[in-house]
Protein backbone atom coordinates (compact mmCIF):
# COMPACT_ATOMS: atom_id res chain seq x y z
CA UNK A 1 60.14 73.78 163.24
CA UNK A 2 58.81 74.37 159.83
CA UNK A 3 54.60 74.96 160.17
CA UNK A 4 51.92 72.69 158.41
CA UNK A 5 51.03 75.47 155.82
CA UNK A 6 54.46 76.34 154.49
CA UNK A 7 54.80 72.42 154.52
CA UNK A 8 52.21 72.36 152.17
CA UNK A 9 53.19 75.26 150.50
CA UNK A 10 56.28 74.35 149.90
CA UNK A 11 55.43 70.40 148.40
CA UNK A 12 52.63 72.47 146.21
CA UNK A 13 55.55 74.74 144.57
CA UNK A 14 57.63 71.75 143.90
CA UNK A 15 55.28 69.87 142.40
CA UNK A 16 54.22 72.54 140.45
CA UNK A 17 57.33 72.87 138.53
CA UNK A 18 59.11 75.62 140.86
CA UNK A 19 62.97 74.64 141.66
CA UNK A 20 64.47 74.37 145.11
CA UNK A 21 66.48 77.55 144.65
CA UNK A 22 63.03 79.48 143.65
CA UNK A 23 61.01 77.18 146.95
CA UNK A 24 63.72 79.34 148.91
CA UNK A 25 63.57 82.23 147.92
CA UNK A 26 59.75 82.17 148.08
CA UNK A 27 60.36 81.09 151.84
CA UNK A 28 62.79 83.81 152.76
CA UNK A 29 59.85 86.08 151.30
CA UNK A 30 57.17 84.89 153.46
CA UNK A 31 59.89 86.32 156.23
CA UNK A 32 61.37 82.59 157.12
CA UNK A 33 65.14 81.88 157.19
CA UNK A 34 65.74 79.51 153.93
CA UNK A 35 65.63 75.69 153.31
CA UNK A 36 68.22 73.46 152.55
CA UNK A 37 67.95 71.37 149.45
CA UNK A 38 67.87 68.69 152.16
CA UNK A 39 65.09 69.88 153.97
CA UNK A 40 62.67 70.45 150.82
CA UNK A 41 63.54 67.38 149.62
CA UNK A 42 62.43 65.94 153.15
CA UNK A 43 59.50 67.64 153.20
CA UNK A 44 58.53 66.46 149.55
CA UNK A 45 58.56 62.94 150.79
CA UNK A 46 55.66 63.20 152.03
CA UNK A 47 54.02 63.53 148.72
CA UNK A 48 55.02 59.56 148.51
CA UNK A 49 52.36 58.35 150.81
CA UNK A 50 49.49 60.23 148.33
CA UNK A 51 51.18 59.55 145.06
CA UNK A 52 51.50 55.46 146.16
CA UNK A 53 47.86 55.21 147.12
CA UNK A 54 46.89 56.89 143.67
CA UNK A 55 49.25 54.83 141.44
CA UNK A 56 48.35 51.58 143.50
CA UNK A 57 44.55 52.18 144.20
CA UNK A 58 41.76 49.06 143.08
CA UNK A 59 40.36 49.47 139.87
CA UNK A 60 36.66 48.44 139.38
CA UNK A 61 34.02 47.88 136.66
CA UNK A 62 35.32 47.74 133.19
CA UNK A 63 37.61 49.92 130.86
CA UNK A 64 37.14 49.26 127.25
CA UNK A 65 40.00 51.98 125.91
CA UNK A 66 43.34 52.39 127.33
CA UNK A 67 46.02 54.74 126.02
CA UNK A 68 49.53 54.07 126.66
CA UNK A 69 52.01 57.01 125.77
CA UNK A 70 55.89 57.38 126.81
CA UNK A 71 57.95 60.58 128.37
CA UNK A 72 61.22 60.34 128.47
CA UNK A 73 63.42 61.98 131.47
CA UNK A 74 66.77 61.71 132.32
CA UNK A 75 67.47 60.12 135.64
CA UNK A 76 71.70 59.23 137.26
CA UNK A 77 72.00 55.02 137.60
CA UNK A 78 75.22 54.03 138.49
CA UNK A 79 77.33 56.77 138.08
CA UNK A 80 75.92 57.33 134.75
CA UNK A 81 73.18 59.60 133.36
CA UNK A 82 70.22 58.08 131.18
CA UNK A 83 67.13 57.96 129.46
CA UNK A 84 64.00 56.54 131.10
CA UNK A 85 60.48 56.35 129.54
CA UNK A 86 57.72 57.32 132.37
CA UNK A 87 54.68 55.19 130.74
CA UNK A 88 51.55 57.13 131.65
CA UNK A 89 48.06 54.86 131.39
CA UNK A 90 45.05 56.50 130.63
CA UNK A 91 41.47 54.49 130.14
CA UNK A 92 37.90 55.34 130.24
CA UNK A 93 35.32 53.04 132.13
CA UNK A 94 32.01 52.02 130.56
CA UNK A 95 30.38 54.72 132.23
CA UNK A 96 32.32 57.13 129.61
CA UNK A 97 34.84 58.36 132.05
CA UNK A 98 38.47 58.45 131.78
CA UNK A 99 41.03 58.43 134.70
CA UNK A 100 44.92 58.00 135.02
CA UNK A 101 45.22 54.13 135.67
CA UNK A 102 49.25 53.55 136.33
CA UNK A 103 52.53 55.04 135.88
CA UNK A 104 55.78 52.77 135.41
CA UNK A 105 59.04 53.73 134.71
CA UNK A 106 61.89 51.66 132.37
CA UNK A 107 63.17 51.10 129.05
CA UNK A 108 60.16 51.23 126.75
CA UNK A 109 61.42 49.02 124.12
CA UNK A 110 61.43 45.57 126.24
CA UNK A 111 58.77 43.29 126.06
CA UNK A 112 58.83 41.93 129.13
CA UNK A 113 58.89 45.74 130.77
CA UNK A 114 55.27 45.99 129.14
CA UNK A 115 53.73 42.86 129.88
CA UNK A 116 54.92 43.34 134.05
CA UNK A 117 53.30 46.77 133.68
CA UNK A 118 50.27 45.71 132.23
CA UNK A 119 50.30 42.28 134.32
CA UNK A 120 50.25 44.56 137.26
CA UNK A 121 47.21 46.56 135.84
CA UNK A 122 45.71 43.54 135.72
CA UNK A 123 45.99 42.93 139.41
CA UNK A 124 44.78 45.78 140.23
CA UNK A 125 41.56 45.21 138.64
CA UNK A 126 41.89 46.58 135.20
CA UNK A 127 39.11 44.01 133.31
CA UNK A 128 37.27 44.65 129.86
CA UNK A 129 39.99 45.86 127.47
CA UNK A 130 39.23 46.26 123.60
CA UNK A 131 41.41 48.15 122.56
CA UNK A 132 44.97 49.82 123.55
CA UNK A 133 46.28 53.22 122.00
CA UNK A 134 49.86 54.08 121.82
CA UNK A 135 52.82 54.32 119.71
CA UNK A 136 54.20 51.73 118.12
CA UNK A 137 57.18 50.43 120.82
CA UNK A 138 59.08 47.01 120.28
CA UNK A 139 57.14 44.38 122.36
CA UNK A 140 54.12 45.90 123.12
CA UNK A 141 52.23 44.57 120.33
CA UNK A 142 52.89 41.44 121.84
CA UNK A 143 52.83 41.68 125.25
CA UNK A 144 48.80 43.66 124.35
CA UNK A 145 47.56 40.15 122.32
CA UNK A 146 49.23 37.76 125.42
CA UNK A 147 48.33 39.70 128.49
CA UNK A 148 45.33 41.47 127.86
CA UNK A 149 43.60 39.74 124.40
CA UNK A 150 42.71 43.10 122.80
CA UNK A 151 43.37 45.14 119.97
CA UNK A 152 45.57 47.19 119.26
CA UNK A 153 45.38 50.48 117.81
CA UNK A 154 48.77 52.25 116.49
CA UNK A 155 48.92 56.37 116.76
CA UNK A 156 47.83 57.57 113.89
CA UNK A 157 49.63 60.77 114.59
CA UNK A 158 53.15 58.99 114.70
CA UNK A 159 52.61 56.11 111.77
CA UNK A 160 51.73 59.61 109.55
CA UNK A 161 55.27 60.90 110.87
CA UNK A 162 57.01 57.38 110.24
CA UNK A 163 55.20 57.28 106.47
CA UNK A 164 56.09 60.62 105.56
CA UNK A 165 60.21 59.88 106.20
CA UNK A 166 59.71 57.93 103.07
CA UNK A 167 59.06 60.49 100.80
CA UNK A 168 60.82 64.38 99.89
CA UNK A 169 59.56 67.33 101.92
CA UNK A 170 58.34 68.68 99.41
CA UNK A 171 55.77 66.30 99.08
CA UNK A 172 54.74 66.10 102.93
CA UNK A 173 51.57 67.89 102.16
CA UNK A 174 50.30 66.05 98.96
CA UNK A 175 50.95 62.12 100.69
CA UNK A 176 49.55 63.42 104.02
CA UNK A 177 46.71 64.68 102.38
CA UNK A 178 46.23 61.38 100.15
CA UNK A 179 46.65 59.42 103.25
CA UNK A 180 43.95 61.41 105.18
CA UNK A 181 41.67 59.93 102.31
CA UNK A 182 41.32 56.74 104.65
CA UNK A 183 40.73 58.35 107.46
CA UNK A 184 37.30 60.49 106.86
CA UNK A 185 35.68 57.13 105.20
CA UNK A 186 32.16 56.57 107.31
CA UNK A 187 32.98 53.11 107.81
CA UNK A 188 35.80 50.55 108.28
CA UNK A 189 35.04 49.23 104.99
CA UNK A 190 34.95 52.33 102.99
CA UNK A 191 38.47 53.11 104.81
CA UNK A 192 40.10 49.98 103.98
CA UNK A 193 39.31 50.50 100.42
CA UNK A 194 41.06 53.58 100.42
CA UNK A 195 43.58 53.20 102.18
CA UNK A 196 44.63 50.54 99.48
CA UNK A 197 43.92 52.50 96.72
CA UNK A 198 46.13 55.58 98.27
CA UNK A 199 48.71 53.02 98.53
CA UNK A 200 49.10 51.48 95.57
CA UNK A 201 48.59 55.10 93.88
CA UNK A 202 51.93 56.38 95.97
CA UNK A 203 53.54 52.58 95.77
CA UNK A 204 54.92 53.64 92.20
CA UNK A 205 56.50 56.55 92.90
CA UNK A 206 57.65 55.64 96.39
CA UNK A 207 57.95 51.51 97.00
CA UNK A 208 58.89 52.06 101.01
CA UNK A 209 56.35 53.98 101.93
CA UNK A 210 53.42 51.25 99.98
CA UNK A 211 54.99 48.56 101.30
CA UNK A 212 54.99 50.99 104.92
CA UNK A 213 51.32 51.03 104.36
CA UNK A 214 50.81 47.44 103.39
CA UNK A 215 52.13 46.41 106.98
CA UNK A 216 50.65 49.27 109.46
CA UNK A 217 47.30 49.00 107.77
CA UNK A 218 45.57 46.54 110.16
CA UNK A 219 46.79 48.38 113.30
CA UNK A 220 46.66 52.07 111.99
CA UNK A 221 42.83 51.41 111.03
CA UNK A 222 41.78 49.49 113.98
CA UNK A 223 39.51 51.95 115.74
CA UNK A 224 37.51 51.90 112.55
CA UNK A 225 35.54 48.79 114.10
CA UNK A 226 34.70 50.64 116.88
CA UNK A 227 31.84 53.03 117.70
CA UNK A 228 31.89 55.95 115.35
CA UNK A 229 30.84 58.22 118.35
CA UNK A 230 34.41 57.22 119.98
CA UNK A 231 36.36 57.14 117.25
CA UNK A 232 37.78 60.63 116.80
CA UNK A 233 39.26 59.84 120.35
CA UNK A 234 40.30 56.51 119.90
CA UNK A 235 42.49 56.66 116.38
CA UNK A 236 46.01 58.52 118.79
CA UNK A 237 47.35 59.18 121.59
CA UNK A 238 46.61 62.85 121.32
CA UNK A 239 44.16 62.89 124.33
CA UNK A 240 47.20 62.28 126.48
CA UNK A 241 49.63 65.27 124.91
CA UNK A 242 48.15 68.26 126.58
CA UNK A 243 49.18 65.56 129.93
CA UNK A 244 52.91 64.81 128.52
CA UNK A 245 53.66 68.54 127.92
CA UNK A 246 52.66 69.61 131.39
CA UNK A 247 54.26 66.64 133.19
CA UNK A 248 57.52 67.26 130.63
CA UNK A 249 57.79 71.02 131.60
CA UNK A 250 57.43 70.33 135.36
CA UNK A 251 60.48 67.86 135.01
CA UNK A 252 62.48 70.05 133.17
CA UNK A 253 62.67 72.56 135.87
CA UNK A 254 64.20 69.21 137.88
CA UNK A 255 66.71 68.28 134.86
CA UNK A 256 68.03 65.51 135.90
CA UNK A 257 66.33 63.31 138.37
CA UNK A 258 68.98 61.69 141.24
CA UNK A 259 67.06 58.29 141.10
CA UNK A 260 63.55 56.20 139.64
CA UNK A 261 61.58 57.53 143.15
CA UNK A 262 62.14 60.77 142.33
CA UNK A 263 60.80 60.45 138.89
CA UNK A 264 57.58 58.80 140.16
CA UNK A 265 56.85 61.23 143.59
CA UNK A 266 56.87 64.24 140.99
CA UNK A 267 55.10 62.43 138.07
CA UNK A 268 52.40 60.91 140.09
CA UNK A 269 51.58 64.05 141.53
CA UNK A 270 51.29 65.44 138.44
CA UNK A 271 48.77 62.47 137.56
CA UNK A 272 47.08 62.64 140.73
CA UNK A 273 46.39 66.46 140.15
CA UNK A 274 45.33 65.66 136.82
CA UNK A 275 43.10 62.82 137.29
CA UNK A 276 41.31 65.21 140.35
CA UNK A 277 40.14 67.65 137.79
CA UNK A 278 39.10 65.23 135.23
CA UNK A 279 36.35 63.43 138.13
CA UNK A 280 34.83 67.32 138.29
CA UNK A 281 34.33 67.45 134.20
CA UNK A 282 31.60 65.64 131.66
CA UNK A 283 31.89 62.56 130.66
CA UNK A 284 34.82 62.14 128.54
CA UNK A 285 32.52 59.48 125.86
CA UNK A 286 29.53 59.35 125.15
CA UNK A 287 27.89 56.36 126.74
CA UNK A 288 25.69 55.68 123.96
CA UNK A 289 28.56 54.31 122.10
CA UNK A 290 29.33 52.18 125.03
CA UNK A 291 25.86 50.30 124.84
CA UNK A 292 26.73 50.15 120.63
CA UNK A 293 30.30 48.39 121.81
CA UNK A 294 28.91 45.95 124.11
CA UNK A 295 26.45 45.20 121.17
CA UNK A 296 29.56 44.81 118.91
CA UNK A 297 31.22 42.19 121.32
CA UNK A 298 28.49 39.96 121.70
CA UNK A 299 28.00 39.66 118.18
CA UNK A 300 31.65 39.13 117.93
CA UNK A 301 31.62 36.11 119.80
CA UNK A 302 29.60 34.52 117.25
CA UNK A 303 31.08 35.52 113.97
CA UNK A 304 34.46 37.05 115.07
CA UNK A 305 35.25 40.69 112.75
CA UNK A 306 38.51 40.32 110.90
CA UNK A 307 39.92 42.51 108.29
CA UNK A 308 40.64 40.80 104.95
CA UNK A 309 43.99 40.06 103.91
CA UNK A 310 44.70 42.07 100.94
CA UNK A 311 44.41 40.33 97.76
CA UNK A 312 47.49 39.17 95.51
């Protein structure tokens, strides 16, 4: 009969990115005859009961910003081994604070995979969305405008990635740096303005990557219509990479994961861990921009803000 505390023990070291071989030998060290593969994986079960109540708990009040941001893991289906995106959602309430808010697990590029996810963040009680952050996946865009009516922002991190695959090298530094132009403007106006000038400037030179800026300029600038205390936060998905890399390098101890349960007892443990520490720290936004946003809304509803279409 295996105690309560090396239970726990145990399900801690496997969540915390040890293998089953290493959970064993760190048994037989504590002077116990080892543990099947079986048995820790029985044991780790019960992890499903706290993971399910985390991933499926009520959400209340209102969440302005929600970040949406994609792992992929490999997981066996039918015989086969694939790729799986684990979407992790991260928002922040109006009291400034941010929590995990959902976990799913599918093919990232289908519409209708987004729209049940976010439907189901809905149900849960996910109200007050203005804007989403998160790469820029087939569908989403989409499914964002018809489920939830907000905005979208695209990471700037990635677009700058996707832009610069247009251009030599060589000349990485120079168009980043051009680009970046746009982005320290003090106001959404100010960064439109550049952001046009930049790209006609580079549009000679390199016609893909103007006409690349011509069509991600709405969604890459979005957050500039937002409170300028939020924005450094709000323009990537950045504040959910130091998450990815720790929830990547506990799966890779794993490899590959025997089935989609699997993937979401270990992930959402990860989460839950996560989202424990972040209820113990400051608030994540200052909630003086959340009275300036709610200001922003109302007067929204009677003259609706819009960027201009560029002129011909």
């Amino acid at each position: 009969m295996v105690g309560k505390a090396l239970v726990a023990v145990i399900q801690e070291a496997w969540i915390g990115g040890v293998s089953t071989r290493r959970v064993d030998e760190l048994v037989q060290a504590m002077g116990m005859t080892g543990i099947s593969k079986s048995s820790v994986s029985k044991l780790c079960k019960d992890i499903d009961e706290r993971v399910h109540a985390f991933l499926k708990r009520p959400l209340t009040g209102e969440w302005p910003y929600l970040w949406l941001d994609a792992t992929y893991l490999k997981v066996r289906q039918g015989g086969r081994i694939i790729s799986v995106a684990a979407i992790i959602a991260m928002a922040v309430n109006t009291e400034g604070r941010r929590e995990i808010v959902g976990l799913h697990i599918g093919p990232s590029e289908a519409e209708v995979f987004w729209s049940d996810f976010l439907k189901d963040l809905l149900r849960r009680g996910l109200t007050g969305v203005k804007l989403v952050i998160s790469d820029a996946h087939e569908g989403l865009k989409a499914a964002i405008t018809r489920v939830l009516g907000a905005t979208w922002q695209r990471c700037r991190v990635h677009f700058m990635r996707n832009a610069l695959a247009y251009v030599p090298k060589g000349q990485h530094t120079m168009v980043a740096a051009a680009i970046r132009q746009a982005f320290i403007q003090p106001d959404q106006d100010g960064a439109i303005q550049t952001w046009r000038h930049v790209a006609d400037q580079l549009r000679a030179r390199w016609p893909k990557l103007g006409a690349c800026m011509d069509d991600a300029e709405t969604d890459v600038l979005a957050y500039t219509s937002f409170p300028t205390q939020h924005r450094v936060k709000l323009h990537s998905t950045n504040p959910l990479e130091r998450l990815n890399k720790e929830v990547k390098r506990r799966a890779d101890v794993v490899g590959i994961f025997p089935n989609e349960d699997s993937i979401i007892r270990l992930v959402g443990a990860v989460l839950l861990e996560q989202n424990d520490e972040w209820q113990l720290q400051h608030r994540y936004m200052q909630i003086e921009g959340m009275a300036e946003l709610n200001q922003t809304m109302i007067e929204e509803e009677i003259q609706p803000l819009h960027i201009t279409s560029k002129a011909a």
